[in-house]
Protein backbone atom coordinates (compact mmCIF):
# COMPACT_ATOMS: atom_id res chain seq x y z
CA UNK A 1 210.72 -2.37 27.80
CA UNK A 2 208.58 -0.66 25.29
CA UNK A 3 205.06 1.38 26.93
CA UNK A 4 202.47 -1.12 25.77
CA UNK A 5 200.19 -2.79 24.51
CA UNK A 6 199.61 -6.31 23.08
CA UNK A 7 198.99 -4.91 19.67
CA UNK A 8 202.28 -3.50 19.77
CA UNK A 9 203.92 -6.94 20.92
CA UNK A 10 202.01 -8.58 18.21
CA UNK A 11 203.18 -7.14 15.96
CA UNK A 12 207.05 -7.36 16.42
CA UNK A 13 206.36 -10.95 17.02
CA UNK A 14 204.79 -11.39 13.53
CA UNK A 15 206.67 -14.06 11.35
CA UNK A 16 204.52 -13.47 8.21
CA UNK A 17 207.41 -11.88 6.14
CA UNK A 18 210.85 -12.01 4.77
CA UNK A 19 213.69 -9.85 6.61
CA UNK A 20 214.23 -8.57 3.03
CA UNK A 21 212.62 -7.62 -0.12
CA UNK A 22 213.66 -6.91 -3.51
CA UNK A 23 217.14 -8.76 -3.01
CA UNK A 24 219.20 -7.03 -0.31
CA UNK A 25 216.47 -4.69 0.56
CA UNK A 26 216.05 -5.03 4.71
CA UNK A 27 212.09 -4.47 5.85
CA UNK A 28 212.33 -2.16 8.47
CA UNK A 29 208.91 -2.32 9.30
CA UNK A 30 209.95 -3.31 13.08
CA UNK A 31 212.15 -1.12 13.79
CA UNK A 32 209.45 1.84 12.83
CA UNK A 33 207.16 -0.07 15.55
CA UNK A 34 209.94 0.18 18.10
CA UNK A 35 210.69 3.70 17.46
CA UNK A 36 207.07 5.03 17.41
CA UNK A 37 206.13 3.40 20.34
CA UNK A 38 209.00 4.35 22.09
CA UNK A 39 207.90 8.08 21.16
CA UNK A 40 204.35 7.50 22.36
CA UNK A 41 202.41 6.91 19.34
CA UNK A 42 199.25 5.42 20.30
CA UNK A 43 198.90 1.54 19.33
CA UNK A 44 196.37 2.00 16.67
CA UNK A 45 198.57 4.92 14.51
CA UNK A 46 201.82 2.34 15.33
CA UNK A 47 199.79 0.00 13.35
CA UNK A 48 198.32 2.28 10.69
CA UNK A 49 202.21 2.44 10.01
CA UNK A 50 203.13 -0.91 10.07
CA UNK A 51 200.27 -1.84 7.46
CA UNK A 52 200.88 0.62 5.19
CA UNK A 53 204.42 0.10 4.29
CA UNK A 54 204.23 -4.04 4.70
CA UNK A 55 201.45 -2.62 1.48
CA UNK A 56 203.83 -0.31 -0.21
CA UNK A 57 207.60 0.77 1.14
CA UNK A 58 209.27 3.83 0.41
CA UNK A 59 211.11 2.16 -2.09
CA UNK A 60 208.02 1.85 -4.23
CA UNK A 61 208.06 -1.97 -3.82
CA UNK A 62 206.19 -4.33 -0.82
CA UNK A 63 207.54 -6.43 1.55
CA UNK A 64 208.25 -10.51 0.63
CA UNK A 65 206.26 -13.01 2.01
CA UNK A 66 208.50 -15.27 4.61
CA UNK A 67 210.22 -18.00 3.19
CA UNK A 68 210.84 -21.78 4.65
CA UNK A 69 213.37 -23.06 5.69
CA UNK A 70 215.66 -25.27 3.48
CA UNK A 71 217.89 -26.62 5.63
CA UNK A 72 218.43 -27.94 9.46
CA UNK A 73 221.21 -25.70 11.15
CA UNK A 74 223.08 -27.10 14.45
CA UNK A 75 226.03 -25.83 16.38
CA UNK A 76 228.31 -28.25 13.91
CA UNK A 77 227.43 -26.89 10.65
CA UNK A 78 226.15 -22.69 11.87
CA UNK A 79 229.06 -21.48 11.16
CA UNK A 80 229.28 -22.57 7.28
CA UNK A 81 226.81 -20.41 6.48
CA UNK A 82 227.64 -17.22 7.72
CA UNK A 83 227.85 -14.15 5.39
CA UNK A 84 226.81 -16.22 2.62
CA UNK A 85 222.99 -14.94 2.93
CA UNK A 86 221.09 -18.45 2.53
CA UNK A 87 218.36 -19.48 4.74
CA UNK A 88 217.54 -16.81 7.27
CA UNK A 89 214.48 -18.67 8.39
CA UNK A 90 216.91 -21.83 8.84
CA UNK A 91 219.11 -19.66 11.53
CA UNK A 92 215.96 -18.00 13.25
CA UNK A 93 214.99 -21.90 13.85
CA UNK A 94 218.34 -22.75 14.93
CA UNK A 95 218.41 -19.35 17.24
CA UNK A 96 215.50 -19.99 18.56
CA UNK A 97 215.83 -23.52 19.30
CA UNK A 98 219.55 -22.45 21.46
CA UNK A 99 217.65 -19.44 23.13
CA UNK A 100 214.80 -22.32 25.06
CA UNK A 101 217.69 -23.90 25.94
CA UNK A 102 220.35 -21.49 27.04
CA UNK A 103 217.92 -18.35 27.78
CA UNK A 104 219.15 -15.48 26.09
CA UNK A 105 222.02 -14.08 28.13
CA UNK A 106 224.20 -17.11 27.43
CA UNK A 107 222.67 -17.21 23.61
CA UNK A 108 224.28 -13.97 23.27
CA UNK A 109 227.53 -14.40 25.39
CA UNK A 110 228.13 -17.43 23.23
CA UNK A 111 227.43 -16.84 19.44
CA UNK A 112 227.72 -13.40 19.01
CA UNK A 113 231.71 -12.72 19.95
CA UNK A 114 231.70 -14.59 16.48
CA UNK A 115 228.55 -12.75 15.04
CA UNK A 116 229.81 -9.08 15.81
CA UNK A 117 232.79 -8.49 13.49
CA UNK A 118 230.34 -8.60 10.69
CA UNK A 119 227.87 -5.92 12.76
CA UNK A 120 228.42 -3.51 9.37
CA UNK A 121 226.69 -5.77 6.93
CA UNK A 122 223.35 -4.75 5.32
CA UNK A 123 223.84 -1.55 6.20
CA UNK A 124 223.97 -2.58 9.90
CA UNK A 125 220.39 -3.48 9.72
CA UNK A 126 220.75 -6.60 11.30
CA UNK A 127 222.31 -4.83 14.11
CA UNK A 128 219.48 -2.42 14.46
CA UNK A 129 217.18 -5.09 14.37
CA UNK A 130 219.10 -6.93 16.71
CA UNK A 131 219.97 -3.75 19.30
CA UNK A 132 216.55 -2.53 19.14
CA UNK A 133 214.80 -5.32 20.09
CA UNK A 134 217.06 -5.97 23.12
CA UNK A 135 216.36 -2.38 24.11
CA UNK A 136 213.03 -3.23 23.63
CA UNK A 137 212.82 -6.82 25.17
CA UNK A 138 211.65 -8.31 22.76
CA UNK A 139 212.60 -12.08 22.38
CA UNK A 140 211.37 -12.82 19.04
CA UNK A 141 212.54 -9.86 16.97
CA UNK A 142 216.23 -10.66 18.97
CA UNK A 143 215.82 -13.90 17.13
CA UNK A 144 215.47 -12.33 14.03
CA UNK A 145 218.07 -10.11 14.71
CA UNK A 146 220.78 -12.58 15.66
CA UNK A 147 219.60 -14.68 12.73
CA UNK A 148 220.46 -11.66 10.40
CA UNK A 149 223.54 -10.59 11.83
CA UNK A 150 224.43 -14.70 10.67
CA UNK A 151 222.90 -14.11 7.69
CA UNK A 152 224.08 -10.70 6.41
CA UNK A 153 228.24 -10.75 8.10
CA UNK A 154 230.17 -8.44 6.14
CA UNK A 155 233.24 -9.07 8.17
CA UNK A 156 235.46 -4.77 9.48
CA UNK A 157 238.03 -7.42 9.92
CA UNK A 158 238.93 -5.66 14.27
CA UNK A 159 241.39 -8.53 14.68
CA UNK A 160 243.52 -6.48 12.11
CA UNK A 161 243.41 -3.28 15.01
CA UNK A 162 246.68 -2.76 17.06
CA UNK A 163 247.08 -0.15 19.78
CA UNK A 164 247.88 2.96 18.87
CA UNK A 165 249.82 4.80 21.38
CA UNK A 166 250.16 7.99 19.90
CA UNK A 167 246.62 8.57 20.53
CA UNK A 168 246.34 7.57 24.19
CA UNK A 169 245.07 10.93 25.37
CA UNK A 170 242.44 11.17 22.74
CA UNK A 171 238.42 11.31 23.12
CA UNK A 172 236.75 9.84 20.63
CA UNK A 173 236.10 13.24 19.09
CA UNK A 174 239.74 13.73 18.85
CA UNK A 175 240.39 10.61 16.87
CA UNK A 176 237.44 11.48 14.46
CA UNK A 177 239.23 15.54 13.88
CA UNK A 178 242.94 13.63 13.90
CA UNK A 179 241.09 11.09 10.82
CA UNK A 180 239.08 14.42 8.67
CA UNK A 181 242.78 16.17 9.15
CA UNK A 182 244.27 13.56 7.62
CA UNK A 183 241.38 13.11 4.82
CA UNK A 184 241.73 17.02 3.90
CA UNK A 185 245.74 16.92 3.81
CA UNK A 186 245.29 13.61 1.45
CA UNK A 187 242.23 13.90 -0.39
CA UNK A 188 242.98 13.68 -3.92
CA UNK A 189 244.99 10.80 -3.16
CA UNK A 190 242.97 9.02 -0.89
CA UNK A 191 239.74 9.65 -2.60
CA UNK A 192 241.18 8.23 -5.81
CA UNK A 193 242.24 5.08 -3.94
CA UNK A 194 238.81 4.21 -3.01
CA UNK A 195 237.49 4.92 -5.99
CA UNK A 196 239.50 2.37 -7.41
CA UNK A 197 238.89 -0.19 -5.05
CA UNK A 198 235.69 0.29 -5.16
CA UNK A 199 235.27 0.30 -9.16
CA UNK A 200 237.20 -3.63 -8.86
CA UNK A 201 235.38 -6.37 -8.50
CA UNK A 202 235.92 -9.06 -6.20
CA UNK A 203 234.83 -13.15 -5.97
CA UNK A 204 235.37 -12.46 -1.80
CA UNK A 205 231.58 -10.18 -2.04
CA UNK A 206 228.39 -11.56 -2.66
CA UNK A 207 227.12 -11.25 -6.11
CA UNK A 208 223.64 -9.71 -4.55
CA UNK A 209 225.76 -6.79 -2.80
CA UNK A 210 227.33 -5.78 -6.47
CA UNK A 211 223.78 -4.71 -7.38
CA UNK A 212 223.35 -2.80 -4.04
CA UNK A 213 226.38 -0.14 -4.64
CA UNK A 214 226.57 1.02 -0.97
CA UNK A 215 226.62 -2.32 0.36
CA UNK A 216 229.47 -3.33 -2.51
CA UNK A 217 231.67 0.06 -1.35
CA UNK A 218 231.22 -0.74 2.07
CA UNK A 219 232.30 -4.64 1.75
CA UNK A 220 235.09 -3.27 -0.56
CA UNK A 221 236.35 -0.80 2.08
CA UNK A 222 236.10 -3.25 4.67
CA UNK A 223 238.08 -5.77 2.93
CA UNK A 224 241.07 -4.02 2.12
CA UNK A 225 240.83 -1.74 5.48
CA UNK A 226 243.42 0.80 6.00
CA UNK A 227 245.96 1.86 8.73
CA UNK A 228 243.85 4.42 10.42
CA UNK A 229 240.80 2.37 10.26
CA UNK A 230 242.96 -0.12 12.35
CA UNK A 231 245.17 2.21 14.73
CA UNK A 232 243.10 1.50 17.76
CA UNK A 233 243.01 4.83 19.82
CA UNK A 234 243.56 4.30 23.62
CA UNK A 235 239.72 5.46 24.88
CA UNK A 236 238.63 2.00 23.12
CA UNK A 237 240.24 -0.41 25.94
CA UNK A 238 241.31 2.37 28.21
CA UNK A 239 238.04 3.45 29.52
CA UNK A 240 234.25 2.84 30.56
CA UNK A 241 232.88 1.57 27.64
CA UNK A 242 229.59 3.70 28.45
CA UNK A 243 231.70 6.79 28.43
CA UNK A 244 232.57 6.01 25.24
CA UNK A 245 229.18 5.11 23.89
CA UNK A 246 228.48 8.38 25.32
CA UNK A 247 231.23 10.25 23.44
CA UNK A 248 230.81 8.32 20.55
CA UNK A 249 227.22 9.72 20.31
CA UNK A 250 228.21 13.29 20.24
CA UNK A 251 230.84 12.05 17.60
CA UNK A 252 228.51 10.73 15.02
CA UNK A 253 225.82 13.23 15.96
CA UNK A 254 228.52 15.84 14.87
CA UNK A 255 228.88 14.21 11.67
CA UNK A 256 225.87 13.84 10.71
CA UNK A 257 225.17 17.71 11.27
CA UNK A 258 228.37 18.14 9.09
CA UNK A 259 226.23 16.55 6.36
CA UNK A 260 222.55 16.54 7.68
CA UNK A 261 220.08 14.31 5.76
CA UNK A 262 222.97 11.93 4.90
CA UNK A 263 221.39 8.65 4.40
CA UNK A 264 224.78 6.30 5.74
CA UNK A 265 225.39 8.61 8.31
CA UNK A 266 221.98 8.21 9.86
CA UNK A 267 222.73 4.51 10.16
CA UNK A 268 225.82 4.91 12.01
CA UNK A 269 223.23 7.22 14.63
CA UNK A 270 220.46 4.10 15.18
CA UNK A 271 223.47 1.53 14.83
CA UNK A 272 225.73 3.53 17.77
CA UNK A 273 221.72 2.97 19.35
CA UNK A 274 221.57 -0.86 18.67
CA UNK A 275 225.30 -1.67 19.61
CA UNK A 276 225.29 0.26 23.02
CA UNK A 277 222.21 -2.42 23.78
CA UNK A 278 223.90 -5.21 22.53
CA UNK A 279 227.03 -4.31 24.46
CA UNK A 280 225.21 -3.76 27.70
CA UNK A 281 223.39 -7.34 27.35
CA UNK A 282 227.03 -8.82 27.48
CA UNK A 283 229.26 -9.56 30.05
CA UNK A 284 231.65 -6.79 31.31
CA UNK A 285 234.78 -8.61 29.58
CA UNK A 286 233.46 -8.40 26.06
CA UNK A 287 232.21 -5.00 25.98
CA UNK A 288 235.48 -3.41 24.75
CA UNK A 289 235.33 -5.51 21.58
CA UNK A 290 231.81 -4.30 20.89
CA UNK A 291 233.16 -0.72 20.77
CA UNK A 292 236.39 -1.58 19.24
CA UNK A 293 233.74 -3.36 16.43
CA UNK A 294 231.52 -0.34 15.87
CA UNK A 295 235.01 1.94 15.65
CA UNK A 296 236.34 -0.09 13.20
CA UNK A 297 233.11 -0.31 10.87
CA UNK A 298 232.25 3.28 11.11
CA UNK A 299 235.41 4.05 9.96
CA UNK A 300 234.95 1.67 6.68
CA UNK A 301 231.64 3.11 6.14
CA UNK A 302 233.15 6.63 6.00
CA UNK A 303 236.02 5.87 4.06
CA UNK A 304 233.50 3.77 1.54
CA UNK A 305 232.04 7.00 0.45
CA UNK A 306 235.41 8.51 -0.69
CA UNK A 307 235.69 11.63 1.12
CA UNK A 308 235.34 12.84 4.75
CA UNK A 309 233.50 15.67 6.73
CA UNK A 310 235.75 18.89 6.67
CA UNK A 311 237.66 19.60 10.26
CA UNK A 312 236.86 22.74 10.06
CA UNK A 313 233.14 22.33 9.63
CA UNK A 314 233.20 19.74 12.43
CA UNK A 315 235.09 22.18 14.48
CA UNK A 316 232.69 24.59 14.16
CA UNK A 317 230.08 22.32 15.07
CA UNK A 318 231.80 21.65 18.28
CA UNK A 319 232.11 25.08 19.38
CA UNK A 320 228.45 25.35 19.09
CA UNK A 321 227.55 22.18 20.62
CA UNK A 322 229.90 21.56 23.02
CA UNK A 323 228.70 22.80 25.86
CA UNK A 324 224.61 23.66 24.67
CA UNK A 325 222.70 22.23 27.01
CA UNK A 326 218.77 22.31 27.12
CA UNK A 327 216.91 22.59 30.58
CA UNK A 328 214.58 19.55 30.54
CA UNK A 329 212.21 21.08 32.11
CA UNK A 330 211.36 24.24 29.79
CA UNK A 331 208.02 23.83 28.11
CA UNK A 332 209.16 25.00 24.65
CA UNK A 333 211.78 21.83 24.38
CA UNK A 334 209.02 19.96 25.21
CA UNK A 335 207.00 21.61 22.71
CA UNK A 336 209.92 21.21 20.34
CA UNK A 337 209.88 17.10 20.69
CA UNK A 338 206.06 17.32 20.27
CA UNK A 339 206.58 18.83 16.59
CA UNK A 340 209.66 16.41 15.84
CA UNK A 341 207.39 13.51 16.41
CA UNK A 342 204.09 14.34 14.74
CA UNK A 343 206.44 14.96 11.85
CA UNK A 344 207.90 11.70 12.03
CA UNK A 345 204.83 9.66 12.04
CA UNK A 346 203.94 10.85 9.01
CA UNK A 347 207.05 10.18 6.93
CA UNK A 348 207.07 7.36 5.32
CA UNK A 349 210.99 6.85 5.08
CA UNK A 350 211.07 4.99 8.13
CA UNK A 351 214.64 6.15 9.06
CA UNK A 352 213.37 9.67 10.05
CA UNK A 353 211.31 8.39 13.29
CA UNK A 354 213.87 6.27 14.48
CA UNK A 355 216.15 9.07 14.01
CA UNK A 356 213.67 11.02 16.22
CA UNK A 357 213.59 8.13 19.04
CA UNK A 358 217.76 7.80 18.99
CA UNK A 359 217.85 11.75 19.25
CA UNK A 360 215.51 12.01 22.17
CA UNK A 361 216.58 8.73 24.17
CA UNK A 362 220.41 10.78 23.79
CA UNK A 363 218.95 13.72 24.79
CA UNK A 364 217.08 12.78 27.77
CA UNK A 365 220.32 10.45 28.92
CA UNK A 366 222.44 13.43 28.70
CA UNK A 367 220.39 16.12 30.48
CA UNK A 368 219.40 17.80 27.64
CA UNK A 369 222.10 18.39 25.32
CA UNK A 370 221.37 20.48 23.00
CA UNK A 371 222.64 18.62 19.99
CA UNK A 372 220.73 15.93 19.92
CA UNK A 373 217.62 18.24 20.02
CA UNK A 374 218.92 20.10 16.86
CA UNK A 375 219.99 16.98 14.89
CA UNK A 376 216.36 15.59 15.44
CA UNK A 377 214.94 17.64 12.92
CA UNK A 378 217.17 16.57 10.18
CA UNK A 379 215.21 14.10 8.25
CA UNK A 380 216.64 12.40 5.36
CA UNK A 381 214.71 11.23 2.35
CA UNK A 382 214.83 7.31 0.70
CA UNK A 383 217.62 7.38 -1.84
CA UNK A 384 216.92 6.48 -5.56
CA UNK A 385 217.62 2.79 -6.15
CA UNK A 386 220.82 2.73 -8.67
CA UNK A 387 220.46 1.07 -11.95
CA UNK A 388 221.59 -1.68 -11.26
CA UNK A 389 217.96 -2.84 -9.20
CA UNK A 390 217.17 -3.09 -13.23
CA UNK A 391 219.03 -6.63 -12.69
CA UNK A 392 216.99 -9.42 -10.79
CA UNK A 393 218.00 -9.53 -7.02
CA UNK A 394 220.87 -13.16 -7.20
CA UNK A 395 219.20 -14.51 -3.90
């Protein structure tokens, strides 16, 4: 649960707006309010925050007023919807509706084993939104969340994975250093093959995620997959899936030192975040899939981009890292976190203080490793829209 206040609570139950703006554009406005308040902030700066960028967001544009919904959906029709991005406030009804009558432990055991394969769309915003507010508890914002995930699916296709035996003995570290091997012995090649998947069109994508660029390389990627996005190392069934949450932390954490600021990368950190939440608010049986899910996508979102983190720079990183560890209890790491955060408040790319809250919730859970300290103070900056925002948003 999130330290409190009503104002806080008010505000991530707020149904004034539109879960996006400007087309594809998510409003992360709640998942700022979860991250500052799970770094402290006091109420009244938390809303300071939320206010100004529902006014004005980083991306120069404001937030949409919420939108009714058009349609009635039920447990016969929910499912001919999905991915195809009509009628968010429809599903929130619908969600909500199942939720008063299941609770939310069965809403989730039920409808999301369908929901998750698609945990990658909207640059696994809905999945943040959906994660967060679980870690939170926070009913209404799970709501939205689940509602997203419906509306946003962008399918990394895990029923395509098959066991890969080779790689039985492998961490999830090793699997990442086995993949950038592979990307630095094939590069030309394998660069120029997404490139040209990526520069195809294709009727399977929604028109709105053409104009979006990442969102279009990602769906691309994800569509036509590849075998070492699907060879399913052994760690992903053949362990506790918090050990691998845990491993798969350091993993991404190393990445996104290979390449700090690195605007995708980040969302693979406050995904890993959201999915580890959503995972442990399912039953023990289905937990596997959730990691085999967030494997799979992180591995389309990395091959979208059309190159890969060097091993050797990665390597390096590890032989710093590996075995840093902070003691909790010296007042200059404390001192440390105290500067991360007052920076973070005031940045208005909202990314940078929920990088903040992942980094410290990691490094508190781990007993101080040092990476996550390090990696807190890599902020990245809003990316320029492409020019294809000069096209009205298709939704």
């Amino acid at each position: 649960m999130l330290p409190g206040s009503g104002l806080v609570d008010g505000l991530l139950d707020d149904r004034t707006y539109h879960i996006e703006f400007n087309g594809h554009l998510t409003n992360h406005v709640k998942h700022a309010v979860v991250a500052l308040a799970g770094l402290g902030v006091a109420p009244e700066r938390i809303r300071d925050y939320h206010d100004n960028y529902i006014r004005m967001t980083p991306y120069g544009c404001a937030v949409e007023s919420a939108r009714p919904a058009g349609r009635t959906i039920d447990d016969d029709n929910w499912l001919e919807f999905v991915g195809k991005r009509q009628d968010w406030a429809a599903y929130c009804e619908f969600f909500d509706r199942r939720e008063r009558e299941l609770g939310m432990p069965e809403l989730l055991r039920r409808y999301l084993p369908q929901l998750l394969p698609g945990w990658a769309g909207a640059l696994q915003h809905a999945t943040i939104h959906l994660g967060w507010a679980l870690a939170a508890g926070h009913r209404w914002m799970a709501i939205e969340g689940i509602s997203y995930l419906a509306f946003s699916y962008v399918s990394c296709h895990p029923e395509r994975s098959v066991p890969a035996a080779a790689q039985e003995a492998e961490t999830p570290k090793d699997s990442l250093l086995r993949i950038a091997r592979h990307w630095e012995a094939n590069q030309p090649q394998l660069g120029a093959q997404v490139e040209n998947l990526v520069g195809e069109t294709s009727a399977d994508i929604h028109p709105e995620l053409r104009r979006s660029g990442l969102q279009y390389r990602i769906a691309r990627m994800l569509g036509e997959g590849h075998p070492l996005i699907h060879d399913a190392p052994g760690w992903i069934e053949g362990q506790d899936p918090a050990a691998s949450w845990d491993e798969l932390a350091y993993a991404v954490t190393l990445l996104y030192l290979a390449e700090p600021g690195d605007f995708l990368l980040l969302h693979l950190i406050t995904a890993l975040h959201a999915m580890r939440a959503i995972s442990d608010a399912l039953p023990a049986e289905e937990r596997p899939g959730v990691v085999k899910a967030y494997w799979t996508g992180i591995l389309g979102v990395l091959f979208s981009r059309g190159h890969f983190s060097t091993p050797g720079k990665l390597t390096a990183l590890d032989g710093l890292f590996d075995t840093a560890t902070d003691d909790l209890s010296d007042p200059r790491w404390t001192r440390e976190w105290d500067w991360h955060i007052a920076r973070a408040v005031e940045e208005e790319e909202e990314h940078n203080p929920k990088l903040v809250h992942v980094m410290r919730e990691l490094w508190h859970r781990t007993g101080g490793r040092s990476i996550y300290r390090v990696a807190a103070g890599q902020f990245t900056a809003t990316p320029e829209l492409p020019p294809t925002f000069e096209q009205p948003p298709t939704d």
